[in-house]
Protein backbone atom coordinates (compact mmCIF):
# COMPACT_ATOMS: atom_id res chain seq x y z
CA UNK A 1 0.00 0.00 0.00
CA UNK A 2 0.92 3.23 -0.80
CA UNK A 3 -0.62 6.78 0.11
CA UNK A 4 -3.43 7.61 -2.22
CA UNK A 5 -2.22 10.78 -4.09
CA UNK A 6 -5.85 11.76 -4.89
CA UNK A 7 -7.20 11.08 -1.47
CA UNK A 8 -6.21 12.54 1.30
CA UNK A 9 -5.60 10.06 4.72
CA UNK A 10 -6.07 7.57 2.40
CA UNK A 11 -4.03 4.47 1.36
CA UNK A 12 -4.02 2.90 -2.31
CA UNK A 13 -4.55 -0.99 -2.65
CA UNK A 14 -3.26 -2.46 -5.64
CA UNK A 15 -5.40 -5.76 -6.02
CA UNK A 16 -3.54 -7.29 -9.51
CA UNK A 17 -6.96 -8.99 -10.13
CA UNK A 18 -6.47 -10.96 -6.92
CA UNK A 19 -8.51 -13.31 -4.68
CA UNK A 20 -8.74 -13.49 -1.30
CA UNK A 21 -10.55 -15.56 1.71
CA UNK A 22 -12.73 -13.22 4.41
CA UNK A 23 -13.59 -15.40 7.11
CA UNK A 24 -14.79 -19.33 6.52
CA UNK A 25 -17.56 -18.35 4.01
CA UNK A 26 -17.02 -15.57 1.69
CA UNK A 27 -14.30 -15.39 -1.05
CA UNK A 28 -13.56 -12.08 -2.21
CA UNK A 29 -12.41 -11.33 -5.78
CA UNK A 30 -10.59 -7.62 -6.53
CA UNK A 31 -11.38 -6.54 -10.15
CA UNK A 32 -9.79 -3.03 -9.45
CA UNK A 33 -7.37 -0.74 -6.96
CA UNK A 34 -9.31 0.83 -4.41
CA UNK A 35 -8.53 3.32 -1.45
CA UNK A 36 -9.21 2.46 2.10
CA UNK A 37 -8.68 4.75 5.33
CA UNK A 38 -5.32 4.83 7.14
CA UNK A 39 -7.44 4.68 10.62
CA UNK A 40 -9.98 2.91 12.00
CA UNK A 41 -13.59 4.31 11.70
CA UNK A 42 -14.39 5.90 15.28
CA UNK A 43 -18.04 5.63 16.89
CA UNK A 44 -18.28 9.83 16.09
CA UNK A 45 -17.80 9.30 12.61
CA UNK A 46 -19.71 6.07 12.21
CA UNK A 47 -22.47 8.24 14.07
CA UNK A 48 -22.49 11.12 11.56
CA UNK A 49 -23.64 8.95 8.63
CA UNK A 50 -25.53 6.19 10.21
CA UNK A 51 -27.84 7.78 12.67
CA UNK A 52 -28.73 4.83 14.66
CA UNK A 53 -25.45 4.61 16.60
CA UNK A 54 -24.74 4.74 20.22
CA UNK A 55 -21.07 6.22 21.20
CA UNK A 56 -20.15 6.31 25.05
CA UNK A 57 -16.74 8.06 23.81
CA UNK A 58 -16.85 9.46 19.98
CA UNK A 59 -12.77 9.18 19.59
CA UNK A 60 -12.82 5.61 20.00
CA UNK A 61 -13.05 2.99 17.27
CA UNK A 62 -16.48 1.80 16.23
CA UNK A 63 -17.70 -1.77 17.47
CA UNK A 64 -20.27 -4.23 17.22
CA UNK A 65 -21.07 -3.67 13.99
CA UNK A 66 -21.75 -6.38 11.19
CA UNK A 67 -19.97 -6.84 8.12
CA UNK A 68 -23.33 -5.43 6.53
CA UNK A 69 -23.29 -2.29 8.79
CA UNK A 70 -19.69 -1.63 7.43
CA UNK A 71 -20.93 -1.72 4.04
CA UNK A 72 -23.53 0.61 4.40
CA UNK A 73 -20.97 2.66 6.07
CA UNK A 74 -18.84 2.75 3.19
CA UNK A 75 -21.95 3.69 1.36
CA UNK A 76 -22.74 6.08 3.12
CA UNK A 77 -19.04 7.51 3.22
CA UNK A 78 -18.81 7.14 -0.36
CA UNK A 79 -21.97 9.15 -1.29
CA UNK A 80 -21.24 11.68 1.30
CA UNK A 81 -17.94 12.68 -0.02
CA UNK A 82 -19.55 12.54 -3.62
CA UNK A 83 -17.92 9.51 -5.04
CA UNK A 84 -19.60 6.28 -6.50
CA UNK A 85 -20.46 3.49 -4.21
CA UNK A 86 -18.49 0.52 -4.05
CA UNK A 87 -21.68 -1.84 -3.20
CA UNK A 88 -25.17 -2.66 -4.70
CA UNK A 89 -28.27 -3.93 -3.59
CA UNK A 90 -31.83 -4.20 -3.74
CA UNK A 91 -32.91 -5.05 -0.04
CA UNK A 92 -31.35 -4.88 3.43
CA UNK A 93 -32.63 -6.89 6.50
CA UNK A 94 -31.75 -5.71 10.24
CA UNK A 95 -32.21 -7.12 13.40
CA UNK A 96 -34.04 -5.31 16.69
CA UNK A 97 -31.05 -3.38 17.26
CA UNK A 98 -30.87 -2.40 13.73
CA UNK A 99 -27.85 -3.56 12.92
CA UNK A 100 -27.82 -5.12 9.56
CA UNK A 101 -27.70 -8.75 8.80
CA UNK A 102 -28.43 -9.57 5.34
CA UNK A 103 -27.88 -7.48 2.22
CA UNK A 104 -29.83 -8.90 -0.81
CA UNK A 105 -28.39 -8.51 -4.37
């Protein structure tokens, strides 16, 4: 990784159209570079895009969130910050804490 020139705090991935394993069940497959954040995401600016967040301190990483919370996340970044979204989908299923647990296409 290298610092992203166009994006500021940012760090360049370059994927060479590789594969990799996330967890026991999902194989992911990079079809382009991307840019991903030099930091963690904290709770305070988690918060600011996805309103249904509880932070007892703002400056400290975001937890217990699902891998589908994260995406919408990233959506959510993404859009703010006026830049395409890496993920689709038609549907989204959460739980009774509203965290979300199934993303559907």
């Amino acid at each position: 990784m290298n610092e992203d020139e166009n994006h500021a705090g940012m760090m360049r991935v370059t994927t060479n159209e590789s594969s990799t394993q996330m967890g026991s069940k999902l194989t992911v497959h990079f079809s382009y570079d991307f840019s991903i954040d030099k930091h963690e995401v904290t709770c305070g600016d988690y918060s600011k895009l996805i309103k249904k967040t509880n932070c007892d301190d703002p400056e400290l990483p975001i937890t217990n969130v699902t891998f589908f919370d994260a995406i919408l996340f990233a959506n959510e970044k993404s859009k703010n910050e006026k830049r395409d979204t890496a993920y689709s989908y038609t549907a989204a299923t959460f739980d009774s804490e509203g965290h979300c647990t199934n993303l559907v296409g």
